[in-house]
Protein backbone atom coordinates (compact mmCIF):
# COMPACT_ATOMS: atom_id res chain seq x y z
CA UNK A 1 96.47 127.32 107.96
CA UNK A 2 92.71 127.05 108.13
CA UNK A 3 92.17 127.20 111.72
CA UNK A 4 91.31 124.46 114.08
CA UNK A 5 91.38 120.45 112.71
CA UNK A 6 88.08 119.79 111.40
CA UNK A 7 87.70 115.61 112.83
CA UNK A 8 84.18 115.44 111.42
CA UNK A 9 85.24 116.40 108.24
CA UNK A 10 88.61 114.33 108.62
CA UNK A 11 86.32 111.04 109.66
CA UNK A 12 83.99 111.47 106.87
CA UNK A 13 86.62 111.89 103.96
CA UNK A 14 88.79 108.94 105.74
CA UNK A 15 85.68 106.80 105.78
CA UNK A 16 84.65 107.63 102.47
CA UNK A 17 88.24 106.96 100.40
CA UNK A 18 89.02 103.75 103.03
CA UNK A 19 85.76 102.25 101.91
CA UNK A 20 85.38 103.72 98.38
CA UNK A 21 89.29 101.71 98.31
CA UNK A 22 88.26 98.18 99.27
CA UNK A 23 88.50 95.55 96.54
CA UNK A 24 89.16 97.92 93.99
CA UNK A 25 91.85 97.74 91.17
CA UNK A 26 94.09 99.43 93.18
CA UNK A 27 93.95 97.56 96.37
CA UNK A 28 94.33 94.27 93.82
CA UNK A 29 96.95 95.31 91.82
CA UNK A 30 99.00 96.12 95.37
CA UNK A 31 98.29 92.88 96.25
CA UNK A 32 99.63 91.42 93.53
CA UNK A 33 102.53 93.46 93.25
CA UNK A 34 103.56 92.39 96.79
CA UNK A 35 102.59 88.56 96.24
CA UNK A 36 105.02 88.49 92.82
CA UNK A 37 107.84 90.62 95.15
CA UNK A 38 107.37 89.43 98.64
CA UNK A 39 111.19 90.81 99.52
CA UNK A 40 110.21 94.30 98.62
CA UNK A 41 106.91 94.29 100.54
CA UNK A 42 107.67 98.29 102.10
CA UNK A 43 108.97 99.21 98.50
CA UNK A 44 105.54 98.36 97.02
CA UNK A 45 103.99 100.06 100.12
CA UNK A 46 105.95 103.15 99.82
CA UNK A 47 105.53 103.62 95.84
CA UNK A 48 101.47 102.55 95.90
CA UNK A 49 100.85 104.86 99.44
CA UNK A 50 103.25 107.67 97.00
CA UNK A 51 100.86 107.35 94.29
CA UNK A 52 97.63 107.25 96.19
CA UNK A 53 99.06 110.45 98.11
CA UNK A 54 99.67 112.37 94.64
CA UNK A 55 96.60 111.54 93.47
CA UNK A 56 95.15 112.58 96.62
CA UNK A 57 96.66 116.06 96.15
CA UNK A 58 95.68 116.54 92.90
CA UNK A 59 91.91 115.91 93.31
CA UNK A 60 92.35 118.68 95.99
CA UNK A 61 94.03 121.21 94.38
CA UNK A 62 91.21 120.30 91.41
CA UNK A 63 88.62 120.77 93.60
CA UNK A 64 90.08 123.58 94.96
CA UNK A 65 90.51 125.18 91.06
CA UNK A 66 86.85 124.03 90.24
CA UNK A 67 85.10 125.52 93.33
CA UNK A 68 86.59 129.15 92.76
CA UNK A 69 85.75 128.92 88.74
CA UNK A 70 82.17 126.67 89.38
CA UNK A 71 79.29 127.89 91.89
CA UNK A 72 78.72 124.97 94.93
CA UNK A 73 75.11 124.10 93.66
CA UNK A 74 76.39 123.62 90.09
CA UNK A 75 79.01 121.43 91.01
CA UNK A 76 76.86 119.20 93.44
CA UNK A 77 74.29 118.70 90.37
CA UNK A 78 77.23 118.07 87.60
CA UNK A 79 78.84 115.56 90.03
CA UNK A 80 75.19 113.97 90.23
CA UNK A 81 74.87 113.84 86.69
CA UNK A 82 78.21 112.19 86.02
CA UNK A 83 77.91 109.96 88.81
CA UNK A 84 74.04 108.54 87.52
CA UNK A 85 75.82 108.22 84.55
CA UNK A 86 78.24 106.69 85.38
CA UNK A 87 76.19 104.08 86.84
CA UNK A 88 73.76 103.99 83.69
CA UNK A 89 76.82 102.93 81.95
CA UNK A 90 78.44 100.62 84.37
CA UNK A 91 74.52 98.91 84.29
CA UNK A 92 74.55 98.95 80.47
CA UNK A 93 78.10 97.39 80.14
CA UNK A 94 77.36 94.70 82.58
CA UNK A 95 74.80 94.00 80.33
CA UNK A 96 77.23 93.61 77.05
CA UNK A 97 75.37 97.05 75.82
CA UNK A 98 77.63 99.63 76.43
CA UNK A 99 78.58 101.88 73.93
């Protein structure tokens, strides 16, 4: 254990993921999953909040790999420079440019 329960920490990541969620392929494709099998409403629950929750868990033991083999400051600048582009992409394909 890590010592006492961090809530700011909790609240931020919560907020983040919750929002980062909305509308997004995954939240869609649960919807239509449980629109095409509205008897097996919790099943769909269960195996979409199973996969979220493995997913979840692997992007923390990741990080957790990453941070021990890659300094802090690198990793906040090559997270930076995915995420711009990233976006430079997205922007680009939008556009019917992408590569």
């Amino acid at each position: 254990m890590e010592g006492p329960m961090n809530w700011t920490l909790f609240f931020s990541v919560f907020g983040t993921i919750f929002l980062a969620e909305l509308g997004d392929k995954t939240q869609i494709s649960t919807l239509i999953f449980s629109a095409n099998t509205p008897a097996a409403r919790w099943v769909v629950f269960a195996a979409a909040a199973l996969a979220l929750t493995a997913t979840s868990a692997f992007g923390v033991l990741a990080g957790g790999w990453v941070s021990r083999v890659v300094g802090e400051r690198l990793l906040n600048r090559m997270s930076g420079v995915v995420f711009i582009a990233l976006g430079i992409w997205t922007i680009f394909k939008t556009m019917g440019k992408a590569p």
